[in-house]
PDB file of N, CA and C in Angstrom:
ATOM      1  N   UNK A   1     108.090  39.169  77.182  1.00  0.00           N
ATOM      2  CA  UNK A   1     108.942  38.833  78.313  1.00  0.00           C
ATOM      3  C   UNK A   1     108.087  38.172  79.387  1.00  0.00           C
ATOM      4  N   UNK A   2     108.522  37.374  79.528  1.00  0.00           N
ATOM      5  CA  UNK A   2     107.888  36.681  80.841  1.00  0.00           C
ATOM      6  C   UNK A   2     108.472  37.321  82.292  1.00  0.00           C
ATOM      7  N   UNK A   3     107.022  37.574  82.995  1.00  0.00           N
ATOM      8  CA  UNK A   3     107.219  37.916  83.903  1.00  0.00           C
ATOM      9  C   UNK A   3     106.462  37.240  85.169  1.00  0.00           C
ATOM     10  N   UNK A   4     106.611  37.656  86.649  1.00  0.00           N
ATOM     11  CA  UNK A   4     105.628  37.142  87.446  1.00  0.00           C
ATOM     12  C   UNK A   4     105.150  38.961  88.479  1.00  0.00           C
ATOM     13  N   UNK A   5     104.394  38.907  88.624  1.00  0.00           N
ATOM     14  CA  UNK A   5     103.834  40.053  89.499  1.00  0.00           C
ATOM     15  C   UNK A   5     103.020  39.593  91.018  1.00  0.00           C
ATOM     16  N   UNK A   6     103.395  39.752  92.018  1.00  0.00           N
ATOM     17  CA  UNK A   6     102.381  39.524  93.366  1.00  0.00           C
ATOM     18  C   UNK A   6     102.541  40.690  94.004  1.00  0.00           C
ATOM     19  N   UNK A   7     101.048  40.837  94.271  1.00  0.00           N
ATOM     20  CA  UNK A   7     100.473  41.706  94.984  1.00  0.00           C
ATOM     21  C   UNK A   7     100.277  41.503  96.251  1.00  0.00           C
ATOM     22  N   UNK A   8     100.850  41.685  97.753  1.00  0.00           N
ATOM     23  CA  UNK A   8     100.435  41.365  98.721  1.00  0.00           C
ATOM     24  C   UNK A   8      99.645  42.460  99.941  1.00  0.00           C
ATOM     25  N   UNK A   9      98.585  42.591 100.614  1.00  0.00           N
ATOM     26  CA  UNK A   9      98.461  43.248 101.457  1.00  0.00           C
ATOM     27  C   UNK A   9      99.557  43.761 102.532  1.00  0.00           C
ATOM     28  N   UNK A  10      99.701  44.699 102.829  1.00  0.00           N
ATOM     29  CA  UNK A  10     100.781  45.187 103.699  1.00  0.00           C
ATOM     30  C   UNK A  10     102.184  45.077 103.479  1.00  0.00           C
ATOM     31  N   UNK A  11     102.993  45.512 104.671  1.00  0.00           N
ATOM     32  CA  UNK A  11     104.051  45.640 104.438  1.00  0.00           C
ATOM     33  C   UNK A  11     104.686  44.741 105.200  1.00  0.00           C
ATOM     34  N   UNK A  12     105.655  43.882 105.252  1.00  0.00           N
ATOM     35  CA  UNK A  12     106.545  43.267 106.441  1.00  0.00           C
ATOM     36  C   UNK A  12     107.335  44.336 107.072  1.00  0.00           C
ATOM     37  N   UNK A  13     107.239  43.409 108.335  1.00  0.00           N
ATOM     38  CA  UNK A  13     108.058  44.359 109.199  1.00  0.00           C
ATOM     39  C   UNK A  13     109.335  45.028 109.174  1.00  0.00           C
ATOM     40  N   UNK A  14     109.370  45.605 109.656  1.00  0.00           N
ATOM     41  CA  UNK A  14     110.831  46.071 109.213  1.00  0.00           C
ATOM     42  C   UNK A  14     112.170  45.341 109.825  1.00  0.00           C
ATOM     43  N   UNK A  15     112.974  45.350 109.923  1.00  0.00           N
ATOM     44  CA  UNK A  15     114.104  44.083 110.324  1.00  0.00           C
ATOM     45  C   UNK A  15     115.144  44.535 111.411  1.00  0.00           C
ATOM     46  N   UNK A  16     114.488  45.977 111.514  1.00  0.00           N
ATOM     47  CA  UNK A  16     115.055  46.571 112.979  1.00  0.00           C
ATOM     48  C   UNK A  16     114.236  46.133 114.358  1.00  0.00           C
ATOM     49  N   UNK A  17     112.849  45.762 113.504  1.00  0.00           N
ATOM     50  CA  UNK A  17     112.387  45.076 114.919  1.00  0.00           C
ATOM     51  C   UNK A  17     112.689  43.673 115.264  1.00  0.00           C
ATOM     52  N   UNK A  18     113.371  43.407 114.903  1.00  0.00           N
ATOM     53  CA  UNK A  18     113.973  41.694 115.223  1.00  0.00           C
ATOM     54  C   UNK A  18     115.549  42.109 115.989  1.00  0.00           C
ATOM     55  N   UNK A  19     115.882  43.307 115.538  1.00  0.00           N
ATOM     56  CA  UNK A  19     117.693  43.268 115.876  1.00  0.00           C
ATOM     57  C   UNK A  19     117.853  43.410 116.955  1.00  0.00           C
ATOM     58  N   UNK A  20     118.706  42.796 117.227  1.00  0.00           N
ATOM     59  CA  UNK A  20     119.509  43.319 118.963  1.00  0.00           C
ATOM     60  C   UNK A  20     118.015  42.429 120.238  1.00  0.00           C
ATOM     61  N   UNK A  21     117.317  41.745 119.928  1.00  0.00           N
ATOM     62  CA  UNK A  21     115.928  41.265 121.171  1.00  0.00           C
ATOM     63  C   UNK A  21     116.125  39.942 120.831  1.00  0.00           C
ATOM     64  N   UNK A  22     115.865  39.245 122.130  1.00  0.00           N
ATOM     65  CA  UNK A  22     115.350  37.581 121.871  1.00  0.00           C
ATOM     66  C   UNK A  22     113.703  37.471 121.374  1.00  0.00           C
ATOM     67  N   UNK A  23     113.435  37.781 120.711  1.00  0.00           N
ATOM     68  CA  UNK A  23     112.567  37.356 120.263  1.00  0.00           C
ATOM     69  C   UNK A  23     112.098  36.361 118.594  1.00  0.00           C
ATOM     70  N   UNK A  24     112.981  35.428 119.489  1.00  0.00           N
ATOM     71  CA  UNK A  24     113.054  34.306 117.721  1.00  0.00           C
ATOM     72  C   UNK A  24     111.777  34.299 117.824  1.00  0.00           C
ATOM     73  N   UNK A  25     110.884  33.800 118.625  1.00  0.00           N
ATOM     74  CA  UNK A  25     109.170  33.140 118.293  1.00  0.00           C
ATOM     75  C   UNK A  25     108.945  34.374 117.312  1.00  0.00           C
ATOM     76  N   UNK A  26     108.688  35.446 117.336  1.00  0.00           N
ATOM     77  CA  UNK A  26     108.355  36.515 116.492  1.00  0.00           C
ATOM     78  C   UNK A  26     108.573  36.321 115.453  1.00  0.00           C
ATOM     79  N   UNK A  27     110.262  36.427 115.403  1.00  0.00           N
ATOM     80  CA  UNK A  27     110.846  36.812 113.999  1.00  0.00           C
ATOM     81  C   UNK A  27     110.411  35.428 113.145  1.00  0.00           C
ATOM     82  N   UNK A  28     110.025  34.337 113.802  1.00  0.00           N
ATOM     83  CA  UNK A  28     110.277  33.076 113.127  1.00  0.00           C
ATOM     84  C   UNK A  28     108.387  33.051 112.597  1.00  0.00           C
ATOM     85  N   UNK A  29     107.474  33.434 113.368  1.00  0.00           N
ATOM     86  CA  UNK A  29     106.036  33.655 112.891  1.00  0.00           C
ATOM     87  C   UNK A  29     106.387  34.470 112.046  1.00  0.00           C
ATOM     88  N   UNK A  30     105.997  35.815 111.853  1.00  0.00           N
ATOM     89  CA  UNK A  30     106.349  37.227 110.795  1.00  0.00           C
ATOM     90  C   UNK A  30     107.183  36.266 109.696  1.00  0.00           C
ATOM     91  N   UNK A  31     108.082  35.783 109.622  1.00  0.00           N
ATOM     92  CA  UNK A  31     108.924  35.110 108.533  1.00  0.00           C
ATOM     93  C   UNK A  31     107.867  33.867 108.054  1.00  0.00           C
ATOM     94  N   UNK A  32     107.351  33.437 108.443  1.00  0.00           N
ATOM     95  CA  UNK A  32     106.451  32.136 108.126  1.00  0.00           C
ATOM     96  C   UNK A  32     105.430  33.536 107.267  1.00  0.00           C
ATOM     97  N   UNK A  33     105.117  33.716 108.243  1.00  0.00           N
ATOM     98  CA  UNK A  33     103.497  34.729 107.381  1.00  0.00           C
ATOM     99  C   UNK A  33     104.168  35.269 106.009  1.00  0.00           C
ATOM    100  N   UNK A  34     104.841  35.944 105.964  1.00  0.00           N
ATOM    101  CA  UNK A  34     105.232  36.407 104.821  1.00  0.00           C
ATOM    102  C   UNK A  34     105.460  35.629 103.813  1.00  0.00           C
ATOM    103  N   UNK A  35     106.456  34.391 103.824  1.00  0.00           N
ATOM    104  CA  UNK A  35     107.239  33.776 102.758  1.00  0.00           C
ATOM    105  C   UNK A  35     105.940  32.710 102.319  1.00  0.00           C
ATOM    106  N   UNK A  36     104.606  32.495 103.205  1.00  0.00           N
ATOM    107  CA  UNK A  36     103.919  31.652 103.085  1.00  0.00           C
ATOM    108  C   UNK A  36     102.719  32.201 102.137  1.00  0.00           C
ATOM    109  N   UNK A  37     102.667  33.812 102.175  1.00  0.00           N
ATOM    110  CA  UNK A  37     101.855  34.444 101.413  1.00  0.00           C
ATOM    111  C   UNK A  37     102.509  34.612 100.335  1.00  0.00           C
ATOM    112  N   UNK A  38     103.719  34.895 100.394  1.00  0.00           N
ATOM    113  CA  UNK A  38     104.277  34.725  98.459  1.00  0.00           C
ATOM    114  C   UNK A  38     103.965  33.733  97.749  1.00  0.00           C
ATOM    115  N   UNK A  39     104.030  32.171  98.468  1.00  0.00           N
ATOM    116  CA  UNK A  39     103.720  30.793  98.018  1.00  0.00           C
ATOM    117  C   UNK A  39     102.399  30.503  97.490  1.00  0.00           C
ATOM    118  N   UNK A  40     101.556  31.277  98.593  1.00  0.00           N
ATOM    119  CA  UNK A  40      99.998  30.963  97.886  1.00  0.00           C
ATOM    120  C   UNK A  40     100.024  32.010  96.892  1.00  0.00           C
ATOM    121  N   UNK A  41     100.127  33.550  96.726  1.00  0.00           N
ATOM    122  CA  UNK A  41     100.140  33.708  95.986  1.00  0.00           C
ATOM    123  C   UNK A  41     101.106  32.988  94.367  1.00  0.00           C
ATOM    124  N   UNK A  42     101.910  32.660  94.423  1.00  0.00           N
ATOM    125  CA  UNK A  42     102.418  31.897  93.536  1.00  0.00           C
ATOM    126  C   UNK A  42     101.898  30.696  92.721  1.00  0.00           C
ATOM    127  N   UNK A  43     101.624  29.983  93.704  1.00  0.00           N
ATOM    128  CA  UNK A  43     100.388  28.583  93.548  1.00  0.00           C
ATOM    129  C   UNK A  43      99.175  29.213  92.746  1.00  0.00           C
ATOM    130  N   UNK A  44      98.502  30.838  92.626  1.00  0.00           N
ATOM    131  CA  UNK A  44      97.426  31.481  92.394  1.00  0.00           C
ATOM    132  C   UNK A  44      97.769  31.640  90.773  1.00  0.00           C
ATOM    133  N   UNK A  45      99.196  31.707  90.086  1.00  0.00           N
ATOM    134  CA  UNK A  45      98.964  31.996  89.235  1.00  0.00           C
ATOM    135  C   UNK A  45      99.210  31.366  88.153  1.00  0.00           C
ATOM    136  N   UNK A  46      98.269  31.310  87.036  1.00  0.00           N
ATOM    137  CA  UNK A  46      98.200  30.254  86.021  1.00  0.00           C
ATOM    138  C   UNK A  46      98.922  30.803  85.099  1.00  0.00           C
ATOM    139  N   UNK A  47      99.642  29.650  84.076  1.00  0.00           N
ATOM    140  CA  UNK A  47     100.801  29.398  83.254  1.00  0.00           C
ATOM    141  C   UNK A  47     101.705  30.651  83.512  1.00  0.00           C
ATOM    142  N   UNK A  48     102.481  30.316  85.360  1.00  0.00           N
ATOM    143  CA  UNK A  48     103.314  30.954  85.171  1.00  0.00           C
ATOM    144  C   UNK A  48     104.825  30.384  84.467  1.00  0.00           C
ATOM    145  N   UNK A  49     105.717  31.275  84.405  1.00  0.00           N
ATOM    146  CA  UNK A  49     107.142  30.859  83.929  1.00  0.00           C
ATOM    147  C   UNK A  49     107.736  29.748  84.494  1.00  0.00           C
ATOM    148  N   UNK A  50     108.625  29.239  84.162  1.00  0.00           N
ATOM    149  CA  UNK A  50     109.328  28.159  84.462  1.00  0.00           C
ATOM    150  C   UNK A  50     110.311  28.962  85.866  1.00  0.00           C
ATOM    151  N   UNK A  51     111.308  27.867  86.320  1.00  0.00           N
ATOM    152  CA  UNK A  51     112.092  28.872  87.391  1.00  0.00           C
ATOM    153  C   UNK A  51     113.253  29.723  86.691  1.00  0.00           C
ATOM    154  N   UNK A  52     113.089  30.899  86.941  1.00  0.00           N
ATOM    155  CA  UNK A  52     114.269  31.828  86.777  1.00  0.00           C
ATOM    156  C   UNK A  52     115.644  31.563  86.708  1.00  0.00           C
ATOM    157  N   UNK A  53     116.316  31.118  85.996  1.00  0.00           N
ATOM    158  CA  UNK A  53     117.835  30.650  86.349  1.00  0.00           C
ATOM    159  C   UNK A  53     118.400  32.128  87.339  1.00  0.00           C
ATOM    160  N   UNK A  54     118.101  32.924  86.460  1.00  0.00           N
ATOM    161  CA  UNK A  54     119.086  34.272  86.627  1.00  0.00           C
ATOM    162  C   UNK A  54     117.617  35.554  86.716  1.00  0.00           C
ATOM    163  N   UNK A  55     117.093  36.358  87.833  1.00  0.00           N
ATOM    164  CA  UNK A  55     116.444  37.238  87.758  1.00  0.00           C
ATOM    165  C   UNK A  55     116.421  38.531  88.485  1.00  0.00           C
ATOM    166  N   UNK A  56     115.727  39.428  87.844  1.00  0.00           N
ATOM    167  CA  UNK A  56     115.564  40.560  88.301  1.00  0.00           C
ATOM    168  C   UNK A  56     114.847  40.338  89.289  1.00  0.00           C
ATOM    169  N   UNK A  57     114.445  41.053  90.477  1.00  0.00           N
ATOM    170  CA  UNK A  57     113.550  41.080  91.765  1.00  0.00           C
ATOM    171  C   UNK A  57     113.581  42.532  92.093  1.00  0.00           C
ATOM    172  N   UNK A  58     112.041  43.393  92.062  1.00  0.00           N
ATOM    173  CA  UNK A  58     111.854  44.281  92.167  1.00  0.00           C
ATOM    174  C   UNK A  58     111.107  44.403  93.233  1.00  0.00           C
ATOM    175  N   UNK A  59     111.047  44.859  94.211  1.00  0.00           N
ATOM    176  CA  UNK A  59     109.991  44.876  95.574  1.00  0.00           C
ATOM    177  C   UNK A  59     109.318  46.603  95.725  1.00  0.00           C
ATOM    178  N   UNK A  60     108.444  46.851  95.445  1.00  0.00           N
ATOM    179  CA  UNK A  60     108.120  48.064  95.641  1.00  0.00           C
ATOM    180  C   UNK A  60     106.916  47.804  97.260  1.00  0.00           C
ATOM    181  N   UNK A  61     107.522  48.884  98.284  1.00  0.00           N
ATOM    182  CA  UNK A  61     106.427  48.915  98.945  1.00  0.00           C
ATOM    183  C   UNK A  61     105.651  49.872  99.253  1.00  0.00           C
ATOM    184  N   UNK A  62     104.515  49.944  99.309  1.00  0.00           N
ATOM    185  CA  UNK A  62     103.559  50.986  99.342  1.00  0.00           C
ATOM    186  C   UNK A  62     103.597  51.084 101.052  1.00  0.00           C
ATOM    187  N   UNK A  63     103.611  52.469 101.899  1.00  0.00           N
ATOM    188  CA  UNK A  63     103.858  52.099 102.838  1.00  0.00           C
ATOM    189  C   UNK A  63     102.960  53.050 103.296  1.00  0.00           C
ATOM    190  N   UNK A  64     101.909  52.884 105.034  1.00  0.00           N
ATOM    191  CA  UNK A  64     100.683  53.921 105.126  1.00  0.00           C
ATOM    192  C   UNK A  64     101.137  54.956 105.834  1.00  0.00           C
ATOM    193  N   UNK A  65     102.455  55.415 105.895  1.00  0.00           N
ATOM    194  CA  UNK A  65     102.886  56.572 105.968  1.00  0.00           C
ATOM    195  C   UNK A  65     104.231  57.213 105.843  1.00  0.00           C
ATOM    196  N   UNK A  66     104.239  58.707 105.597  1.00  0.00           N
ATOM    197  CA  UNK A  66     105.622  58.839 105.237  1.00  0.00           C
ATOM    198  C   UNK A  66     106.760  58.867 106.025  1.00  0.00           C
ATOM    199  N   UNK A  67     106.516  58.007 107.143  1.00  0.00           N
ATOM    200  CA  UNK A  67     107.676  57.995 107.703  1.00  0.00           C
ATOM    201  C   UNK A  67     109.225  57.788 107.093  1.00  0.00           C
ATOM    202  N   UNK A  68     110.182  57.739 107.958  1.00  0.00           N
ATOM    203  CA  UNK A  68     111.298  57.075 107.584  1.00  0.00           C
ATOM    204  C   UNK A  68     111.470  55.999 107.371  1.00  0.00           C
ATOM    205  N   UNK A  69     111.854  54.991 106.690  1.00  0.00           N
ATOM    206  CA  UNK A  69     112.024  53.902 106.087  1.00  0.00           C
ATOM    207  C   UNK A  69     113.311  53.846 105.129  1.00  0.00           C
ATOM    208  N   UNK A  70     114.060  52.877 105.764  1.00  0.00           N
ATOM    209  CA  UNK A  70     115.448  52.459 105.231  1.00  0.00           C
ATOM    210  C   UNK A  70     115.193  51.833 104.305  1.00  0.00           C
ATOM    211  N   UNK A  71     115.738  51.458 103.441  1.00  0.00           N
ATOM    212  CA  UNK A  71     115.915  50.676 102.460  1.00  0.00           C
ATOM    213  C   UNK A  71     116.163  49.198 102.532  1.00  0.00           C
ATOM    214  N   UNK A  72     117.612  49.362 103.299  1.00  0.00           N
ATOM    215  CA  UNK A  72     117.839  48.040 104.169  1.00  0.00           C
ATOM    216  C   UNK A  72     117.786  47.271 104.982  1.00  0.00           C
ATOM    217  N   UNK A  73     116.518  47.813 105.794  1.00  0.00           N
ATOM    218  CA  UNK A  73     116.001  47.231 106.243  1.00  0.00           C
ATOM    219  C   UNK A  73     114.488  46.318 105.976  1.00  0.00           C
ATOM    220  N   UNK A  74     114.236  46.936 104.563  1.00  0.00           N
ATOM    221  CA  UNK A  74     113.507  46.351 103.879  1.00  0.00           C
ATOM    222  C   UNK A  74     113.545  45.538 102.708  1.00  0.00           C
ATOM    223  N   UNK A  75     114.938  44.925 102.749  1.00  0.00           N
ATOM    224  CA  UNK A  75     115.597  44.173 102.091  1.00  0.00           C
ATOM    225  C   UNK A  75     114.536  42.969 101.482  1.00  0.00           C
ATOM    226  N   UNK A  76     114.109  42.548 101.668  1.00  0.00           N
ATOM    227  CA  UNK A  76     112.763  41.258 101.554  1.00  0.00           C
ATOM    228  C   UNK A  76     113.128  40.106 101.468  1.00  0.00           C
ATOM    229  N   UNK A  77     113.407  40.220 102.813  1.00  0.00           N
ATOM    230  CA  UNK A  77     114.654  38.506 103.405  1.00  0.00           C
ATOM    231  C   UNK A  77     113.219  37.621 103.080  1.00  0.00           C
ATOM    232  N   UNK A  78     111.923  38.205 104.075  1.00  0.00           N
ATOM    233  CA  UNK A  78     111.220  37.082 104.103  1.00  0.00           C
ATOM    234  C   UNK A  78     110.267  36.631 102.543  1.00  0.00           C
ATOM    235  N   UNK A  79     110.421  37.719 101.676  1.00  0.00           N
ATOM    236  CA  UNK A  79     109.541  37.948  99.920  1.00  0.00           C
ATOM    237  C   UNK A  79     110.235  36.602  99.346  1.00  0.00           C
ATOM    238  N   UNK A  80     112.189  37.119  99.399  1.00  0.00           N
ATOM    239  CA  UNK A  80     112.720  36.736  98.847  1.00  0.00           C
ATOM    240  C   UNK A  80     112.491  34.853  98.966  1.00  0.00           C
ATOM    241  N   UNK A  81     112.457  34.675 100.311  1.00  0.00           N
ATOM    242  CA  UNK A  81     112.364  33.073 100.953  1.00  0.00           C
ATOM    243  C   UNK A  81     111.662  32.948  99.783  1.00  0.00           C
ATOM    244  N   UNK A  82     110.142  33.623  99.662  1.00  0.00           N
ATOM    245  CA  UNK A  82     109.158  32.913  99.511  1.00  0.00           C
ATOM    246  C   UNK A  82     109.061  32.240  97.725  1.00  0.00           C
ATOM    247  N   UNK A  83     110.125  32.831  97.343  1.00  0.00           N
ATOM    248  CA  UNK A  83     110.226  32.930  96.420  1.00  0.00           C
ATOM    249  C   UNK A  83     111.037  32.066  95.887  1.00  0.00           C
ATOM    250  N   UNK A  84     112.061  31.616  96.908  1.00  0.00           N
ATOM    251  CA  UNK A  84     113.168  30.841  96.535  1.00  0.00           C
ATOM    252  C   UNK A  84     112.182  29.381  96.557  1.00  0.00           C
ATOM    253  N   UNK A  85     111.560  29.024  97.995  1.00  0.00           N
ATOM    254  CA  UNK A  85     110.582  28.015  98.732  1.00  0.00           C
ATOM    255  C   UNK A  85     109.685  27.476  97.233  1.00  0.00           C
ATOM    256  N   UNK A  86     109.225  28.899  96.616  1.00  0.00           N
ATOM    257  CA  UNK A  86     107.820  28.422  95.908  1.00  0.00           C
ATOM    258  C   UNK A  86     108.350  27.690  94.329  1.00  0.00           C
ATOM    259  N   UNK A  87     110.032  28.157  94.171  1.00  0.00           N
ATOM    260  CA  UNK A  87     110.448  27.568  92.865  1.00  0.00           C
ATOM    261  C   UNK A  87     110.468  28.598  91.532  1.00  0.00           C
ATOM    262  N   UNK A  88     110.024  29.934  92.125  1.00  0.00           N
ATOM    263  CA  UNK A  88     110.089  30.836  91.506  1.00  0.00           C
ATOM    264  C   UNK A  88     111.741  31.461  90.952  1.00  0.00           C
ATOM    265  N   UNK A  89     112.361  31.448  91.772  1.00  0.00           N
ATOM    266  CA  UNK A  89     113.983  31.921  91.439  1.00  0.00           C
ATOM    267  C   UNK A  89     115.141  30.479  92.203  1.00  0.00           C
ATOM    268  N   UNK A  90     115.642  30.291  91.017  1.00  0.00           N
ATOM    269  CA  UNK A  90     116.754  28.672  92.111  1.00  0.00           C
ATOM    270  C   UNK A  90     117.254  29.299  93.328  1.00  0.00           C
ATOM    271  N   UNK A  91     117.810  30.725  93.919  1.00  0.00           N
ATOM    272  CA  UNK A  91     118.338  30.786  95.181  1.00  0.00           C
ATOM    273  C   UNK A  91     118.208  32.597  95.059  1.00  0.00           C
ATOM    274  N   UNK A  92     117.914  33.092  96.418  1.00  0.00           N
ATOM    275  CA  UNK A  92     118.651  34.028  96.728  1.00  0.00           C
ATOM    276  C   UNK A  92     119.749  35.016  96.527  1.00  0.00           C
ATOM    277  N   UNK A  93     120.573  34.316  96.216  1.00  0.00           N
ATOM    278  CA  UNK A  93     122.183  34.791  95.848  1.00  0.00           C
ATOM    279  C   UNK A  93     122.486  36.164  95.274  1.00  0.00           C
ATOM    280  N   UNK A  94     123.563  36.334  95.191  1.00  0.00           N
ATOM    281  CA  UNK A  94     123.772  37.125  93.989  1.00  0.00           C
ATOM    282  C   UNK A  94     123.930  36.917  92.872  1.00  0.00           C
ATOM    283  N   UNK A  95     124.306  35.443  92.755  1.00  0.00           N
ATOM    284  CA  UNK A  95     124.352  34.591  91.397  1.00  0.00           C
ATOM    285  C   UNK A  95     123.357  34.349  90.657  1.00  0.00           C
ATOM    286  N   UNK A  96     122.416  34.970  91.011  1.00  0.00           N
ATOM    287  CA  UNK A  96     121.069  34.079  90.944  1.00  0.00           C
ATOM    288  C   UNK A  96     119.645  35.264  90.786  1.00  0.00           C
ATOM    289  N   UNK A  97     120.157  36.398  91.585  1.00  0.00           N
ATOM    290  CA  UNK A  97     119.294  37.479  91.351  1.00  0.00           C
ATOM    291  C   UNK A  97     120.167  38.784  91.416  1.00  0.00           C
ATOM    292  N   UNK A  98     119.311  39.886  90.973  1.00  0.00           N
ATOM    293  CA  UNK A  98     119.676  41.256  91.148  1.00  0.00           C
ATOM    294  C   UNK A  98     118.240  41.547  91.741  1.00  0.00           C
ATOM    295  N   UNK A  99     118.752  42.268  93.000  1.00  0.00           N
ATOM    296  CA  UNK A  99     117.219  42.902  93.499  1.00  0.00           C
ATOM    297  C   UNK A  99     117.425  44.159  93.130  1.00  0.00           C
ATOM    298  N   UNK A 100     116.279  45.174  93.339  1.00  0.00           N
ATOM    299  CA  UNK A 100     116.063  46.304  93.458  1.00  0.00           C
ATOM    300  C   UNK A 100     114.810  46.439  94.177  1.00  0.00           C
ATOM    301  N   UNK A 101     114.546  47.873  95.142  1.00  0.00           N
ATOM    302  CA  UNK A 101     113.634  47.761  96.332  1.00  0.00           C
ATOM    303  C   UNK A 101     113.311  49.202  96.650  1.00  0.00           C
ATOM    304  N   UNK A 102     112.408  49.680  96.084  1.00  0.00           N
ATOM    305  CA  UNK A 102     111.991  51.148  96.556  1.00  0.00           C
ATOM    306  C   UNK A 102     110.765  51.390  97.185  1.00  0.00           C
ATOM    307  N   UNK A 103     110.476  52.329  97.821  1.00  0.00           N
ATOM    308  CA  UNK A 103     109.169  52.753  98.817  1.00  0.00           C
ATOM    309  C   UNK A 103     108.418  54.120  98.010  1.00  0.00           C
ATOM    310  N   UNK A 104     107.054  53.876  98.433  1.00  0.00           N
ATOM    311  CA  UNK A 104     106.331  54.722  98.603  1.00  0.00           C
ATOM    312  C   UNK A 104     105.445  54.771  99.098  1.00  0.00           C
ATOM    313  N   UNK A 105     104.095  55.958  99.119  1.00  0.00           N
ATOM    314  CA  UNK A 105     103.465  55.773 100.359  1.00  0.00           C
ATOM    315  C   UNK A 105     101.750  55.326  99.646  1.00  0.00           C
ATOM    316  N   UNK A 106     101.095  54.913 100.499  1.00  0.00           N
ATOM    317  CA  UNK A 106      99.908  54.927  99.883  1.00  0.00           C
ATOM    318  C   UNK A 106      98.985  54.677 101.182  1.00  0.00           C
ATOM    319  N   UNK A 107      98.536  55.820 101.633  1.00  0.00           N
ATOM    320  CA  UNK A 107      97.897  55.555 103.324  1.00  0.00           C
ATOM    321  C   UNK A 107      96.468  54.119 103.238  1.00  0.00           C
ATOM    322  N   UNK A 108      95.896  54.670 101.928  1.00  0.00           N
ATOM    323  CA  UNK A 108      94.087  53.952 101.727  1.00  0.00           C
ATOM    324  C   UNK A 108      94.549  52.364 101.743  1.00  0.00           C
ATOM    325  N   UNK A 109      95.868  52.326 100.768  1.00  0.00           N
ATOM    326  CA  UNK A 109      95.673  50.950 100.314  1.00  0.00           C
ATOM    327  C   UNK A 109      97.712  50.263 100.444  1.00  0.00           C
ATOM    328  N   UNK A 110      97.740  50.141 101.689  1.00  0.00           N
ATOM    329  CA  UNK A 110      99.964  49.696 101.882  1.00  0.00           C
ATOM    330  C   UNK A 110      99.666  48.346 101.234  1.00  0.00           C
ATOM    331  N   UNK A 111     100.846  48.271 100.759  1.00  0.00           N
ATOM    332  CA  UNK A 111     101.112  46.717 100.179  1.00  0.00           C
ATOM    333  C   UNK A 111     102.176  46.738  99.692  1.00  0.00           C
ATOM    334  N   UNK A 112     102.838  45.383  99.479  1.00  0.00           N
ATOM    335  CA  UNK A 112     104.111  45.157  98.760  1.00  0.00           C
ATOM    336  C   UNK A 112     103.902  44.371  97.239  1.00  0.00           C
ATOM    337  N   UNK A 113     104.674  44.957  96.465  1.00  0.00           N
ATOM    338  CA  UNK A 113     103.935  44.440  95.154  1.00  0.00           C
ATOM    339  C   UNK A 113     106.017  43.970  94.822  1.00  0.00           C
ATOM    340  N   UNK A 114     105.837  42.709  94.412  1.00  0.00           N
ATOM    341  CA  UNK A 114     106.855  41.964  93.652  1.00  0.00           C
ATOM    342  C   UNK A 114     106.764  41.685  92.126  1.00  0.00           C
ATOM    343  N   UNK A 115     107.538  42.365  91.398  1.00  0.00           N
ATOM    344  CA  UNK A 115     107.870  41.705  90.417  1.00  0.00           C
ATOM    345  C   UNK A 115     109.204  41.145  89.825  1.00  0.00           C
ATOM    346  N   UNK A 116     108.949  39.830  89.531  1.00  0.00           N
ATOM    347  CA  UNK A 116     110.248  39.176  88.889  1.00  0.00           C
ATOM    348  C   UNK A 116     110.436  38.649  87.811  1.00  0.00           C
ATOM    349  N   UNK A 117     111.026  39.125  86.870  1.00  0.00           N
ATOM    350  CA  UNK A 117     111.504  39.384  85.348  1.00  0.00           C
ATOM    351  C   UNK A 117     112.914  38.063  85.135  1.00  0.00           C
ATOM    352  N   UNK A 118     113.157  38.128  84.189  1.00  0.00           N
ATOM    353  CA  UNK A 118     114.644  37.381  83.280  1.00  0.00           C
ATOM    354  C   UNK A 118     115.559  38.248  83.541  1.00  0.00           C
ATOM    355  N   UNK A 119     116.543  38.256  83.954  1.00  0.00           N
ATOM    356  CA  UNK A 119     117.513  39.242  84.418  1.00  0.00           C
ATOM    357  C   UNK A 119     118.341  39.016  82.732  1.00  0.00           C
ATOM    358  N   UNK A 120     118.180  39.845  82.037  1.00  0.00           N
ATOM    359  CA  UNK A 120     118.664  39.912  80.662  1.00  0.00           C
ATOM    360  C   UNK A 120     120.172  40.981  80.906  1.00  0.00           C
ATOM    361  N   UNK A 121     120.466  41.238  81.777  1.00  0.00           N
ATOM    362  CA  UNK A 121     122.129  41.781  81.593  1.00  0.00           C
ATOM    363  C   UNK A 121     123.471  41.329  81.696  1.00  0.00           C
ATOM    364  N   UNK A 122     123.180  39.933  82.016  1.00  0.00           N
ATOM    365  CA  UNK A 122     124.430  38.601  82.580  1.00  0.00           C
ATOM    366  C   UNK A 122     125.129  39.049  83.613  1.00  0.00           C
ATOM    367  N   UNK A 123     124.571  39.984  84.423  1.00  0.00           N
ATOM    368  CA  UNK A 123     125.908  40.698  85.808  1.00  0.00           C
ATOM    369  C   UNK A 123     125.665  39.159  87.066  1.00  0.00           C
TER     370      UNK A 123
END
């Protein structure tokens, strides 16, 4: 099965800190940083897959503590960009992907690790 795996340092922010504040300059840097580190990582890896018509998207984040952490707010608006941007999956959508997105903790070493698979169930 062809797959793709990226490993990124840290976690993105969470998406409660953008809600309800004027602060586009923020949200619009933090969104660049992120979707721009999926890309290089992407560009990093040799004979990857062609683009995904239809895929799975798994986001696991390692997070440096056990706080509370929503789910949906860790949706991976900005992973997902980077992903759409780099040619890795044709869109976002629901047509187009099934995500799935779980947490855990890892204080020594947080990171978000992506993997995206062939979505083999036709939903």
């Amino acid at each position: 099965m062809n797959a793709i795996r990226i490993t990124l340092k840290g976690v993105p922010p969470s998406l409660n800190r953008f809600a309800g504040r004027l602060n586009t300059n923020e949200y619009r840097s933090e969104k660049k940083t992120w979707t721009d580190a999926v890309q290089w990582h992407v560009k990093a890896i040799k004979n990857r897959p062609e683009t995904f018509q239809k895929a799975r998207v798994e986001i696991l984040y390692y997070f440096p503590t056990a706080g509370r952490h929503d789910p949906d707010n860790y949706a991976g608006k900005f992973l997902l960009d980077g992903l759409r941007v780099s040619g890795v999956i044709v869109d976002d959508d629901f047509s187009h992907i099934t995500l799935h997105v779980a947490g855990a903790v890892d204080r020594q070493n947080p990171r978000t690790v992506i993997t995206v698979t062939q979505d083999e169930t036709g939903a």
